[in-house]
N, C-alpha and C. Protein backbone atom coordinates (compact mmCIF):
# COMPACT_ATOMS: atom_id res chain seq x y z
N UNK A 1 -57.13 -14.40 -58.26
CA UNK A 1 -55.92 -13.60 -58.37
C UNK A 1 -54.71 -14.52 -58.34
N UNK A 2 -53.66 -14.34 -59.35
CA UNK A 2 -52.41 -14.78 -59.55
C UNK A 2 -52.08 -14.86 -57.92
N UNK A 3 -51.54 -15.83 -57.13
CA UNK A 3 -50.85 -15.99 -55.99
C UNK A 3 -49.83 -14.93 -55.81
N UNK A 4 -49.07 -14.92 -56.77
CA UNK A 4 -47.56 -14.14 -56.99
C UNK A 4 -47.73 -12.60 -56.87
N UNK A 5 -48.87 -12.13 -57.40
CA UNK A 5 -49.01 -10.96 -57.78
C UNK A 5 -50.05 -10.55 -56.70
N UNK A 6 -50.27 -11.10 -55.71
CA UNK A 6 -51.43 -10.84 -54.30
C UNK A 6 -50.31 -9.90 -53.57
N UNK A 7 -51.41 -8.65 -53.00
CA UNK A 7 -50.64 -7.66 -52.15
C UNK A 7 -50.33 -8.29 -50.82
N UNK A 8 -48.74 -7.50 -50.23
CA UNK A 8 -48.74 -8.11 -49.31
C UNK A 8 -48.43 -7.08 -47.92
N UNK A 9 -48.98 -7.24 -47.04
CA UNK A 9 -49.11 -6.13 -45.67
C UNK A 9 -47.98 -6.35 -44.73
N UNK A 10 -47.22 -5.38 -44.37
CA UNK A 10 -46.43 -5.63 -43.41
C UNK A 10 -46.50 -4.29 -42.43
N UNK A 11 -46.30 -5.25 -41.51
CA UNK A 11 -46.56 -4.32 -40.09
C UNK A 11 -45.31 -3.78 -39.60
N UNK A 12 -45.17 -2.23 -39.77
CA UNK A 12 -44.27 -1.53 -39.12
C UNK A 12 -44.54 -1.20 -37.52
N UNK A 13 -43.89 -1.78 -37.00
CA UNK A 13 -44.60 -1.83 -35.19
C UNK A 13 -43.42 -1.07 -34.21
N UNK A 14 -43.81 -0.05 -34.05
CA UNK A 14 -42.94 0.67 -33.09
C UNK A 14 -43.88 0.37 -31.58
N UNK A 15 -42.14 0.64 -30.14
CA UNK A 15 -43.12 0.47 -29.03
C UNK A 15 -43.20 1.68 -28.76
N UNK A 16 -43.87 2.07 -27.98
CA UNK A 16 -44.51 3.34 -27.21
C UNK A 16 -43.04 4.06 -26.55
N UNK A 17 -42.75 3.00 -25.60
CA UNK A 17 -42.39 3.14 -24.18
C UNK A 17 -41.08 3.45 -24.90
N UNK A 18 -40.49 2.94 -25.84
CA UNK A 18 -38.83 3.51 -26.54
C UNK A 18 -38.77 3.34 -27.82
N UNK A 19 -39.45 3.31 -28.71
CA UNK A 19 -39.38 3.92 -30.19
C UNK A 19 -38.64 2.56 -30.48
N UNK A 20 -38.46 1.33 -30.31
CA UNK A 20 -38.01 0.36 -31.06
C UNK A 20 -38.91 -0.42 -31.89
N UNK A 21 -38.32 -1.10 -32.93
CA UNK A 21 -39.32 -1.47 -34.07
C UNK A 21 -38.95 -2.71 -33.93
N UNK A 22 -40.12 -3.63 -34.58
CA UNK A 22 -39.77 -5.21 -34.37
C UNK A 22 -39.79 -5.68 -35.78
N UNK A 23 -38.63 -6.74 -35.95
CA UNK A 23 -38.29 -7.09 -36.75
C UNK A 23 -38.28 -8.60 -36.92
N UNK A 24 -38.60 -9.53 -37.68
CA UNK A 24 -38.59 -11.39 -37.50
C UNK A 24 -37.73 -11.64 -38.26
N UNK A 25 -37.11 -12.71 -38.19
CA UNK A 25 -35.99 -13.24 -39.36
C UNK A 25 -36.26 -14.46 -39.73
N UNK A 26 -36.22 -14.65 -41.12
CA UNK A 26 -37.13 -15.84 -41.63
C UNK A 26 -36.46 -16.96 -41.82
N UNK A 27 -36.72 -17.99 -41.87
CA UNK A 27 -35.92 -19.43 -41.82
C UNK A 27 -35.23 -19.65 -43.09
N UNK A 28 -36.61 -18.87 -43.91
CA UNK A 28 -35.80 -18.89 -45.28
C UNK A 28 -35.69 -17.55 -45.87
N UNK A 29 -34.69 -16.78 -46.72
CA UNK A 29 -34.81 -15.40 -46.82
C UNK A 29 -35.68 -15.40 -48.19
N UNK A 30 -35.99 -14.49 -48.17
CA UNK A 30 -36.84 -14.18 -49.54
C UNK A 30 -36.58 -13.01 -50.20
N UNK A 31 -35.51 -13.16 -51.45
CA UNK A 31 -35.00 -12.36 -51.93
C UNK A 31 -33.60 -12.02 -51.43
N UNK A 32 -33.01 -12.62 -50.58
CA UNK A 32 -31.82 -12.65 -49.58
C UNK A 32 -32.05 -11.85 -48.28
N UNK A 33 -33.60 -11.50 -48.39
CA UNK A 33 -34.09 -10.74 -47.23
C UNK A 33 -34.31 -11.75 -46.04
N UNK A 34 -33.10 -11.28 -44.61
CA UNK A 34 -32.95 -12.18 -43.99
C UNK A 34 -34.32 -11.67 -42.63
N UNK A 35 -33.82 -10.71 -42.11
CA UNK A 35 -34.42 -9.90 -41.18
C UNK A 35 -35.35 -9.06 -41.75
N UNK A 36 -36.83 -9.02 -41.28
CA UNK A 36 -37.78 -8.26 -42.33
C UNK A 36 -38.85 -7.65 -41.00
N UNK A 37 -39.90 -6.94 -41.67
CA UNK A 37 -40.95 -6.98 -40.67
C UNK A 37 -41.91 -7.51 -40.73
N UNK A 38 -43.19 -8.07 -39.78
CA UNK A 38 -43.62 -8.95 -39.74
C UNK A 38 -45.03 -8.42 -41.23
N UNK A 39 -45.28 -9.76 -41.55
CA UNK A 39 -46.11 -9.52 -42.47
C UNK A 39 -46.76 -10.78 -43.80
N UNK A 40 -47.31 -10.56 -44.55
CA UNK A 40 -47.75 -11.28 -45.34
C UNK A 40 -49.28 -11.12 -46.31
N UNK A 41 -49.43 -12.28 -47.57
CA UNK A 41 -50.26 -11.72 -48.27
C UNK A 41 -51.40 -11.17 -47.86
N UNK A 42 -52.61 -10.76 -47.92
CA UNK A 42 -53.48 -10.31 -48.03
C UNK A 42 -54.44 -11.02 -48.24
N UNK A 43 -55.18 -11.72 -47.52
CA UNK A 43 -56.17 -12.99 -47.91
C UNK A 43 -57.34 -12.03 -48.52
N UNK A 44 -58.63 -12.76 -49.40
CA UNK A 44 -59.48 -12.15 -49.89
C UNK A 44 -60.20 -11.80 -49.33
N UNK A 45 -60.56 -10.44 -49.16
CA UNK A 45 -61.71 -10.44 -48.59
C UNK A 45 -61.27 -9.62 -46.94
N UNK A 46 -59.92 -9.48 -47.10
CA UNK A 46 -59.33 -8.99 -45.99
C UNK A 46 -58.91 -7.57 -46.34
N UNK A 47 -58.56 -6.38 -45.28
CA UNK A 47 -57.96 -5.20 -46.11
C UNK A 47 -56.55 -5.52 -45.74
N UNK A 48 -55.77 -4.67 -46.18
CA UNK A 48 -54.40 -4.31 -45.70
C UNK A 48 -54.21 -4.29 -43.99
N UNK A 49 -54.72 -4.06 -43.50
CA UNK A 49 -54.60 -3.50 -41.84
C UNK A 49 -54.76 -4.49 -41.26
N UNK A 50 -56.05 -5.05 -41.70
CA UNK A 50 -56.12 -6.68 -41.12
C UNK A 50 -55.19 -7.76 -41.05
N UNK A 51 -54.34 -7.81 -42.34
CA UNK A 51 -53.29 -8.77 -42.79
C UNK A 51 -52.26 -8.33 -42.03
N UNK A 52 -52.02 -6.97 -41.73
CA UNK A 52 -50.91 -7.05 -40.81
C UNK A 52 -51.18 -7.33 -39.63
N UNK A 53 -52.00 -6.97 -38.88
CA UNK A 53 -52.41 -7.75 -38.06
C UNK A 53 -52.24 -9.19 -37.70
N UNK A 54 -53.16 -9.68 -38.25
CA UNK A 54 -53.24 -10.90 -38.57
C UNK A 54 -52.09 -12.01 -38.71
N UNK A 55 -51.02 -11.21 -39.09
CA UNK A 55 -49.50 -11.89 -39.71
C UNK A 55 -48.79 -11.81 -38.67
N UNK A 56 -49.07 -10.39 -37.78
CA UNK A 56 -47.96 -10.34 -36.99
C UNK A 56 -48.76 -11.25 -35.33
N UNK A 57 -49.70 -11.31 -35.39
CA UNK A 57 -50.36 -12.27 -34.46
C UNK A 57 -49.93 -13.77 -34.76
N UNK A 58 -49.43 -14.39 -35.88
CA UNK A 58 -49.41 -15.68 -36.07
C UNK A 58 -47.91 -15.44 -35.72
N UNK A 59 -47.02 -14.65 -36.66
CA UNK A 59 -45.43 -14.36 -36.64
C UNK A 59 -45.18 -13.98 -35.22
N UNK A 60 -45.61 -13.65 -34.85
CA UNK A 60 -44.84 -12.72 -33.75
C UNK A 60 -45.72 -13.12 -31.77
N UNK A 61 -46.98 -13.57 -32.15
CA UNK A 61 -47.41 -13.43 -30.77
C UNK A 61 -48.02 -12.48 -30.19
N UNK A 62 -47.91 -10.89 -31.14
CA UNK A 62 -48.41 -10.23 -30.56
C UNK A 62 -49.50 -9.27 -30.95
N UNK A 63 -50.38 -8.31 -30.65
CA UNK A 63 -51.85 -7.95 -30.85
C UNK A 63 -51.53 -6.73 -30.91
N UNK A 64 -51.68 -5.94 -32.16
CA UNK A 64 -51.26 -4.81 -32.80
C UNK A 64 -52.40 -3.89 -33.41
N UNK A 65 -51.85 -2.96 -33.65
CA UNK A 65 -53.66 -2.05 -34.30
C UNK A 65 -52.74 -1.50 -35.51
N UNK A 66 -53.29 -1.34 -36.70
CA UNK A 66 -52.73 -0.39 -37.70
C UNK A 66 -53.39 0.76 -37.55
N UNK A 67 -52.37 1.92 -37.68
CA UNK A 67 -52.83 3.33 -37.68
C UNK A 67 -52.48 3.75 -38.82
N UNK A 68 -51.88 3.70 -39.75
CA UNK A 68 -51.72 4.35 -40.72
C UNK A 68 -51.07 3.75 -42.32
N UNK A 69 -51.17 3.65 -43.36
CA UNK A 69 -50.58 2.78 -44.10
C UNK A 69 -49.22 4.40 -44.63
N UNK A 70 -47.67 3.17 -44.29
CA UNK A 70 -46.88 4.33 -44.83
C UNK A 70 -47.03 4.96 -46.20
N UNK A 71 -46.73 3.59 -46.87
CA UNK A 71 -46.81 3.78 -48.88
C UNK A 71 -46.93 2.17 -48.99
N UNK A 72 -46.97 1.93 -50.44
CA UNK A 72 -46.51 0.93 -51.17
C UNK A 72 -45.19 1.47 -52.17
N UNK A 73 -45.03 -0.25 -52.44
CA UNK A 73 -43.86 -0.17 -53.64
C UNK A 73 -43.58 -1.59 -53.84
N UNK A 74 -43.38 -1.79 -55.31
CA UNK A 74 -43.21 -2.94 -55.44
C UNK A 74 -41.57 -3.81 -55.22
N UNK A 75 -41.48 -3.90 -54.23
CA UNK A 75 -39.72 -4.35 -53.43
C UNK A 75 -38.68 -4.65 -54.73
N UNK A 76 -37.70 -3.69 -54.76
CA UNK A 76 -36.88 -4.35 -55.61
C UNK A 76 -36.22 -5.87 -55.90
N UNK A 77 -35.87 -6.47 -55.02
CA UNK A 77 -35.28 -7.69 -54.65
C UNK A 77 -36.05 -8.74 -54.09
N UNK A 78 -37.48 -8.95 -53.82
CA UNK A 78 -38.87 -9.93 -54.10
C UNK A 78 -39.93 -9.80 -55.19
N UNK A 79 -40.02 -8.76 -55.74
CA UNK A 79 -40.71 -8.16 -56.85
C UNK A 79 -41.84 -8.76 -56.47
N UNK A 80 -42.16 -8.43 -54.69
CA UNK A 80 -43.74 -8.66 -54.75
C UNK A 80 -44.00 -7.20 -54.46
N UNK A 81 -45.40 -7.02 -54.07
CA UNK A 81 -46.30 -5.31 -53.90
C UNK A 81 -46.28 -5.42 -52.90
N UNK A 82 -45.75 -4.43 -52.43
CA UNK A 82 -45.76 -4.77 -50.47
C UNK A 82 -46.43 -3.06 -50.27
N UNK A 83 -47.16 -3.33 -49.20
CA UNK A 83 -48.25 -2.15 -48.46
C UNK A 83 -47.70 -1.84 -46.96
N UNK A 84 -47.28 -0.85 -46.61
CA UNK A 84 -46.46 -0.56 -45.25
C UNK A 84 -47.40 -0.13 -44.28
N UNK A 85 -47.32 -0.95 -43.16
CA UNK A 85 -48.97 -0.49 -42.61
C UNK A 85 -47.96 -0.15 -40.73
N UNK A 86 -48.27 1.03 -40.77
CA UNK A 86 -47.58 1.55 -39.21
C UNK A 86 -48.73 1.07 -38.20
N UNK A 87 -47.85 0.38 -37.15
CA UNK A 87 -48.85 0.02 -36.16
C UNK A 87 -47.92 0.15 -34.65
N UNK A 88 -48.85 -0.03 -33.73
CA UNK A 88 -48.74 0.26 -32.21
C UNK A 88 -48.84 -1.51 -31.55
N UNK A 89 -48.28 -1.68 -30.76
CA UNK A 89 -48.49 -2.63 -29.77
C UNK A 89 -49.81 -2.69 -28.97
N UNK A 90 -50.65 -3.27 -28.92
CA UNK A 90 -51.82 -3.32 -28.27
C UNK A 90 -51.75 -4.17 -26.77
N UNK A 91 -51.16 -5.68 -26.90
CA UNK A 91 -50.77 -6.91 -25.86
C UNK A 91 -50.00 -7.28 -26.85
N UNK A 92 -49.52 -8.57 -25.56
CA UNK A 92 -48.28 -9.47 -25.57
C UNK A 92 -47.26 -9.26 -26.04
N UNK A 93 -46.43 -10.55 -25.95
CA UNK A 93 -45.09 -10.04 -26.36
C UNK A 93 -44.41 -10.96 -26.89
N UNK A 94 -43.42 -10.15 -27.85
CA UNK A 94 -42.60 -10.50 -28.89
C UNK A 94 -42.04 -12.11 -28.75
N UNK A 95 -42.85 -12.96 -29.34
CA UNK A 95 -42.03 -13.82 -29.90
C UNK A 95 -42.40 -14.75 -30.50
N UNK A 96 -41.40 -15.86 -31.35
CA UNK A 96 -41.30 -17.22 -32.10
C UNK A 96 -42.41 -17.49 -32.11
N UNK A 97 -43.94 -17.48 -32.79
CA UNK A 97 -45.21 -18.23 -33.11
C UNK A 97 -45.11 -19.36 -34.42
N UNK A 98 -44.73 -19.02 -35.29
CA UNK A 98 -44.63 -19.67 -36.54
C UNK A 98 -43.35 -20.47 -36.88
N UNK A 99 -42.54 -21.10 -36.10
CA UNK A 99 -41.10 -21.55 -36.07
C UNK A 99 -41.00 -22.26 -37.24
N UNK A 100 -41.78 -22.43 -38.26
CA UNK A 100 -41.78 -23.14 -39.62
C UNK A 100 -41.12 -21.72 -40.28
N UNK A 101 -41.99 -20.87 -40.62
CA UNK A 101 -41.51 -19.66 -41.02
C UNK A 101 -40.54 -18.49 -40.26
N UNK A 102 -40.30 -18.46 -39.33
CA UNK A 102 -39.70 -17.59 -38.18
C UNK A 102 -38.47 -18.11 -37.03
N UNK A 103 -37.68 -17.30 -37.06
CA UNK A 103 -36.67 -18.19 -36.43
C UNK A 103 -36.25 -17.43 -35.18
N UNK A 104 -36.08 -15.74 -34.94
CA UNK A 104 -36.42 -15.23 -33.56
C UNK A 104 -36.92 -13.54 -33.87
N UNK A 105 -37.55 -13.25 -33.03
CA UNK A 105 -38.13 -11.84 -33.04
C UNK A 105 -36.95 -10.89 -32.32
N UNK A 106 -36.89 -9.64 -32.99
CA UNK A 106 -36.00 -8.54 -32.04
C UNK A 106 -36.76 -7.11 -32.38
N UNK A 107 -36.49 -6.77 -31.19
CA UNK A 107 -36.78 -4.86 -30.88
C UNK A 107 -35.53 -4.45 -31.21
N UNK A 108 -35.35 -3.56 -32.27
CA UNK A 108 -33.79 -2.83 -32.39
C UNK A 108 -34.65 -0.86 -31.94
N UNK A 109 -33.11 -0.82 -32.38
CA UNK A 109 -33.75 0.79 -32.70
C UNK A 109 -33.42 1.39 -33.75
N UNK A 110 -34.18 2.13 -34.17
CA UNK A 110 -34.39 2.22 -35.41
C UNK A 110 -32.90 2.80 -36.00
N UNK A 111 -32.20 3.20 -35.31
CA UNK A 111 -30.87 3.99 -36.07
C UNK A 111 -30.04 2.06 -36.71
N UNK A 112 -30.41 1.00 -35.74
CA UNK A 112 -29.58 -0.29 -36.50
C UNK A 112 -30.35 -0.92 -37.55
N UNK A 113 -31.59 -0.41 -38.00
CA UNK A 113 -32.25 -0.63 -39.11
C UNK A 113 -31.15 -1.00 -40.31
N UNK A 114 -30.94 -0.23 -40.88
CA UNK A 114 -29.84 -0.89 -42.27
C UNK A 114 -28.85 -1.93 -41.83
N UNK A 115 -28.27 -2.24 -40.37
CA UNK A 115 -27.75 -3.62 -40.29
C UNK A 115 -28.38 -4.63 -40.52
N UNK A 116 -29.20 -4.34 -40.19
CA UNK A 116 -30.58 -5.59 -40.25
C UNK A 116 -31.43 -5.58 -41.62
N UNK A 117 -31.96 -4.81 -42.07
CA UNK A 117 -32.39 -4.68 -43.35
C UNK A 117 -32.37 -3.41 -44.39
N UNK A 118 -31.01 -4.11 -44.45
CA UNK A 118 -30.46 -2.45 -46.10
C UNK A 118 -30.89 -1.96 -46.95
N UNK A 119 -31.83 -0.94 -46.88
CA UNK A 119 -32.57 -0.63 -48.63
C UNK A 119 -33.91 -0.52 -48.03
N UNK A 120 -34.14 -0.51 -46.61
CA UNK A 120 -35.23 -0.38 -46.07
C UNK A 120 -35.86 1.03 -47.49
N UNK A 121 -37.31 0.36 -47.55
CA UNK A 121 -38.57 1.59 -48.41
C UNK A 121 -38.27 2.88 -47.53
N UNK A 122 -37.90 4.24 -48.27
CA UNK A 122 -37.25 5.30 -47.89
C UNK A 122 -38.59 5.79 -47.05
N UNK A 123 -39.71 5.84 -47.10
CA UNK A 123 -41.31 6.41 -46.72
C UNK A 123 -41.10 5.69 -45.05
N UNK A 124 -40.79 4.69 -44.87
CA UNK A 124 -40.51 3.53 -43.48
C UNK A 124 -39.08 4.49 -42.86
N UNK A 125 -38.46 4.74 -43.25
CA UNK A 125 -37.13 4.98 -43.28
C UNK A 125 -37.44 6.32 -42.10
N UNK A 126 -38.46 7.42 -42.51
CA UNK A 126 -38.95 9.12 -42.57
C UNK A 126 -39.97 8.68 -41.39
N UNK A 127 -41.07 7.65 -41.48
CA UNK A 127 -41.66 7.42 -40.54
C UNK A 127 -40.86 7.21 -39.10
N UNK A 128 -39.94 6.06 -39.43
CA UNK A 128 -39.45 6.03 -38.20
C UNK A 128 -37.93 6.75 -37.62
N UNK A 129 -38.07 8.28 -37.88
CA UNK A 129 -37.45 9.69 -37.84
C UNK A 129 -36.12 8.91 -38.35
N UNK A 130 -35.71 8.38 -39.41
CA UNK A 130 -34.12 7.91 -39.50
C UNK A 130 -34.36 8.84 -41.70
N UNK A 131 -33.27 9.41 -41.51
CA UNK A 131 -33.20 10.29 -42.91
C UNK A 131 -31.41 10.21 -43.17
N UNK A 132 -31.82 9.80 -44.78
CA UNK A 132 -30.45 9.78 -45.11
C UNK A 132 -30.02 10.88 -45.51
């Protein structure tokens, strides 16, 4: 498979205890996407759920379960296929694993979502009760 054109999983991670979502900000933006959620391609042989997982364990530090995939869509402004995979906190905690790729982790709440990343996928938007 074309590298470019490999799906890619990102973990929508709300906490339990106060509905905040975690967000990483990348060293380098991709697409001018500065602040994103944690995530990445899809190795072979892996599903969607795994990769977020997986991504946000290297990104982030911490041990997550996917419960549900929101949607896909192919991102306007990376024109890669991105797969929205809602997940829960399982252990540990939020932070800096990958400092090549990652520069600091934050819990917002979801109403400062568009400060942080504008144009958020509208399906992410409904999941995490914020409606325009």
């Amino acid at each position: 498979m074309n590298d470019g054109l490999r799906l890619v999983a990102v973990a929508v991670i709300t906490r339990v205890v106060d509905g905040r979502v975690l967000l990483v900000r990348r060293r380098v933006p991709v697409g001018g996407l500065v602040w994103q959620f944690p995530g990445g391609k899809v190795e072979p042989g892996e599903s969607p759920e795994e990769a977020a997982v997986r991504e946000t364990r290297e990104e982030a530090g911490l041990t997550v379960t996917g419960r549900a995939r929101i949607g896909s869509r192919t991102h306007p402004l990376t024109g890669r296929h991105i797969l929205y995979i809602a997940c829960t906190t399982a252990s540990g905690t939020a932070h800096v694993t990958a400092p090549r790729e990652i520069t600091h982790t934050r819990w917002i709440p979801p109403q400062l979502l568009d400060t942080y990343a504008p144009g958020t996928y509208e399906p992410v938007r409904h999941h995490l009760g914020l409606h325009t």
